[in-house]
C-alpha atoms as a PDB file:
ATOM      1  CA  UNK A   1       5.949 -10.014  -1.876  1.00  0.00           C
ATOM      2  CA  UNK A   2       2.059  -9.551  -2.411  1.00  0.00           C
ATOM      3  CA  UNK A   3      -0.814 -11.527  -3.536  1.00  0.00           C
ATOM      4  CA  UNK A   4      -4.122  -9.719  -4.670  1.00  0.00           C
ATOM      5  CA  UNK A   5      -7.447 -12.076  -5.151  1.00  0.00           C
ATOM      6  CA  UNK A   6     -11.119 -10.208  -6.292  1.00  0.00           C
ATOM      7  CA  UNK A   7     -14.128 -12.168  -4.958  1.00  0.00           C
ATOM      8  CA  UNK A   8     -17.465 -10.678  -5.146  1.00  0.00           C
ATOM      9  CA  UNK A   9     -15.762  -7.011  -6.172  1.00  0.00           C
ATOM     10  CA  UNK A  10     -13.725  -7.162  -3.090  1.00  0.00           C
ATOM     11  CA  UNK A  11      -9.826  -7.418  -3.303  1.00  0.00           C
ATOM     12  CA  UNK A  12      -7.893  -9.832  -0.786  1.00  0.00           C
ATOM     13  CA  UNK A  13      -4.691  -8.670  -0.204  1.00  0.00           C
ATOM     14  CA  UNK A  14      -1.830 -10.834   1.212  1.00  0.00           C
ATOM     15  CA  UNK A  15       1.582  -9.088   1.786  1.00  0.00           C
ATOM     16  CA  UNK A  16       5.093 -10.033   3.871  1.00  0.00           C
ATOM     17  CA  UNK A  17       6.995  -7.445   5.620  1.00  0.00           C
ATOM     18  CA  UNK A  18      10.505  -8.165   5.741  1.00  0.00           C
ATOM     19  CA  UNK A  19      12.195  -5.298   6.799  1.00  0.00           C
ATOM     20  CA  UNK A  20       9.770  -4.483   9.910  1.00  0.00           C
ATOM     21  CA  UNK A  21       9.099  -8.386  10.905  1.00  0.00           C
ATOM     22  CA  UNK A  22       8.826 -11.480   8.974  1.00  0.00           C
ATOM     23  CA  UNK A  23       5.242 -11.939   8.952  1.00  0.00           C
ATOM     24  CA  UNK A  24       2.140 -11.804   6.630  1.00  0.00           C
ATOM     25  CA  UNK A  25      -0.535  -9.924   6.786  1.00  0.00           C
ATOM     26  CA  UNK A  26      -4.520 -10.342   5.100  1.00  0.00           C
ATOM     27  CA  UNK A  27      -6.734  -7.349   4.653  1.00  0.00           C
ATOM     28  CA  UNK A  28      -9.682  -7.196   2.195  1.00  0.00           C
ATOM     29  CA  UNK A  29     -11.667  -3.852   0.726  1.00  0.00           C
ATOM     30  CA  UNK A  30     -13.206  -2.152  -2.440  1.00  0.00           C
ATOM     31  CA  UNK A  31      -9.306  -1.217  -4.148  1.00  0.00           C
ATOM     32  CA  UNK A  32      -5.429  -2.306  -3.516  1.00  0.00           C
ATOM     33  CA  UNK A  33      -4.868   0.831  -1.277  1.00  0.00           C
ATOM     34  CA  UNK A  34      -8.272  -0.279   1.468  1.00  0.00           C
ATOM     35  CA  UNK A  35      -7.353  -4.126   1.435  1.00  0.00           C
ATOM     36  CA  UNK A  36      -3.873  -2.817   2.691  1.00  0.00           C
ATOM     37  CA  UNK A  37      -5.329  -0.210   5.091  1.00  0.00           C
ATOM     38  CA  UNK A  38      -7.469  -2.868   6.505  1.00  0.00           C
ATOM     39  CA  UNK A  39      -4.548  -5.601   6.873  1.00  0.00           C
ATOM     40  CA  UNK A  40      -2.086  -2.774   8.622  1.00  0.00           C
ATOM     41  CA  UNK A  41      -5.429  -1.523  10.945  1.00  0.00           C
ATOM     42  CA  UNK A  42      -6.014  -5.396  12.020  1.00  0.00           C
ATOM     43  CA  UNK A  43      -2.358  -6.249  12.725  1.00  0.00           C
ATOM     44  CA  UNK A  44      -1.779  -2.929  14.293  1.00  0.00           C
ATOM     45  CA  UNK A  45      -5.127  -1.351  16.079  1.00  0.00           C
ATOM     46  CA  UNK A  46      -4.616   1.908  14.730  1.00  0.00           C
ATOM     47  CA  UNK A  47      -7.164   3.708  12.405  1.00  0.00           C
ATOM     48  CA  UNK A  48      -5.088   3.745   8.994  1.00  0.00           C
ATOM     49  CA  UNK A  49      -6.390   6.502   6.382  1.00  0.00           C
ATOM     50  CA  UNK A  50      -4.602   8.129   2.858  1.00  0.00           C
ATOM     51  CA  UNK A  51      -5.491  11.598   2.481  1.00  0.00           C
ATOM     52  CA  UNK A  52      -3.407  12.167  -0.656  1.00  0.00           C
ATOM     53  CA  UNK A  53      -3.212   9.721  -3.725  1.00  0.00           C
ATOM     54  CA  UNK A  54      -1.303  10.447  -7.091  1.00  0.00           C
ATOM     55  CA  UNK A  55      -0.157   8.451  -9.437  1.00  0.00           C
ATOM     56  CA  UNK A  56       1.722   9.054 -12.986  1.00  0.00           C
ATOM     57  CA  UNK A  57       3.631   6.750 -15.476  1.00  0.00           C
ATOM     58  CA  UNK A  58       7.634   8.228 -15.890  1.00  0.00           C
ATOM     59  CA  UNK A  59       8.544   6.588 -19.565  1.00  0.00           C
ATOM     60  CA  UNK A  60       6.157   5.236 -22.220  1.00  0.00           C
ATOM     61  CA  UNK A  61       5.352   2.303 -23.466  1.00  0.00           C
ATOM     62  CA  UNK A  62       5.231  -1.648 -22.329  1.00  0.00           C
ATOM     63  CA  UNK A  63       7.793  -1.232 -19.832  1.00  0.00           C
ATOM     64  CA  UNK A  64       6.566   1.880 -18.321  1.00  0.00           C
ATOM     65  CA  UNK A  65       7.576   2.979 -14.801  1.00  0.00           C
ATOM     66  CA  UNK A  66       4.599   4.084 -12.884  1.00  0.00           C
ATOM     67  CA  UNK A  67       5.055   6.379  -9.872  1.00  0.00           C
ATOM     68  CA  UNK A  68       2.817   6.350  -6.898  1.00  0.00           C
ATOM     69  CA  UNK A  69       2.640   9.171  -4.342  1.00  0.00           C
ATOM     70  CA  UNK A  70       0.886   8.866  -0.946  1.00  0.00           C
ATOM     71  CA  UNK A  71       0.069  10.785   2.253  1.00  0.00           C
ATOM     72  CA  UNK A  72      -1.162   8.514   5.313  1.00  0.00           C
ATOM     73  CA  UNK A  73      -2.640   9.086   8.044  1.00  0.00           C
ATOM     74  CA  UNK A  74      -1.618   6.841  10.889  1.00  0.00           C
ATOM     75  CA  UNK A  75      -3.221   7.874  14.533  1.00  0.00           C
ATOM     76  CA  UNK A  76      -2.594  11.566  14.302  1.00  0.00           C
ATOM     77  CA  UNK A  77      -0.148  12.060  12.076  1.00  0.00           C
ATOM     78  CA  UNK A  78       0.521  12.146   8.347  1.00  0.00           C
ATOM     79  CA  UNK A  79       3.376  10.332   6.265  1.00  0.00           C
ATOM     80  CA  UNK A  80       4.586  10.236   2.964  1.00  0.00           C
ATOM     81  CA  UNK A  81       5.488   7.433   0.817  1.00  0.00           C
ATOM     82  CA  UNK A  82       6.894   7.025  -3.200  1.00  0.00           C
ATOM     83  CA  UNK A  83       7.046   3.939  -4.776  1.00  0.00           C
ATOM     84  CA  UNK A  84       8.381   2.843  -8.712  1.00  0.00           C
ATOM     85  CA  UNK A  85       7.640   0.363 -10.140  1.00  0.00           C
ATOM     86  CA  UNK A  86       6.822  -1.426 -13.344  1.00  0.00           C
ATOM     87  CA  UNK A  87       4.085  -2.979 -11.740  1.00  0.00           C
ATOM     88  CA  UNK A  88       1.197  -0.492 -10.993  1.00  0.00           C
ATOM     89  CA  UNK A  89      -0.074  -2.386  -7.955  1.00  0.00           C
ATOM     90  CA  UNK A  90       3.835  -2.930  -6.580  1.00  0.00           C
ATOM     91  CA  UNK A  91       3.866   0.766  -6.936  1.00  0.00           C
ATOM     92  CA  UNK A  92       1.008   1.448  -4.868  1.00  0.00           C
ATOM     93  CA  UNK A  93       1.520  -1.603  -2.413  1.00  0.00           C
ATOM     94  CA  UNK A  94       5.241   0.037  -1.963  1.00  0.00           C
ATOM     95  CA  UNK A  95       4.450   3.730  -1.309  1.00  0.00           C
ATOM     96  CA  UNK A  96       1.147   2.902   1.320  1.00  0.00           C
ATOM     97  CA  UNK A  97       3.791   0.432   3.037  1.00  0.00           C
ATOM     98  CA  UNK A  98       6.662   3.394   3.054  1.00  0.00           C
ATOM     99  CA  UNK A  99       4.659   5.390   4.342  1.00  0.00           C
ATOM    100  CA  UNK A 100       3.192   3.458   7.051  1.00  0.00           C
ATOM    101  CA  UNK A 101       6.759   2.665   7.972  1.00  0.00           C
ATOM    102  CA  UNK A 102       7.836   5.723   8.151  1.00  0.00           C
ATOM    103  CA  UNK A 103       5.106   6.444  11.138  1.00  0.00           C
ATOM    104  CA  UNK A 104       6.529   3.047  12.625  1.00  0.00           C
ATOM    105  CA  UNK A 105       9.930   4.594  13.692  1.00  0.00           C
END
């Protein structure tokens, strides 16, 4: 689950990980994808950058799937995450966080 607050053109961004631990984390920035970055650099000391960002819708309309491609760097390597979703921000909350996880195993 996520929560997303704008204060003073700054997003707050709340998230839980389940599947890595059961925990929440709080990171704050200019856009969705920084207040992320920020939470996952606090929680885990390790510099947290995307290199790659793409994002297209896969069906028209009001119920639209939009699909979010990202390359992150964690440390010294680069990952790769998708994510679906009806929800634009779900979509980019979900391929930042499979990508991170990906560098995580």
């Amino acid at each position: 689950s996520y929560d997303l607050h704008t204060e003073d053109e700054i997003i707050q961004a709340g998230f839980t990980l389940q599947a890595v631990e059961q925990s929440t984390f709080k990171g704050q920035g200019p856009g969705i994808l920084m207040a992320v970055c920020d939470a996952l650099q606090q929680r885990y000391g390790i510099k947290v950058r995307i290199t790659q960002f793409d994002e297209s819708a896969l069906s028209t309309g009001s119920s639209a799937l939009a699909q979010t491609c990202i390359e992150l760097e964690v440390g010294d390597a680069v990952y790769a995450g998708v994510g679906v979703s009806q929800d634009v921000s779900r979509s980019v909350i979900q391929a930042l966080l499979t990508a991170f996880s990906r560098s995580r195993s």
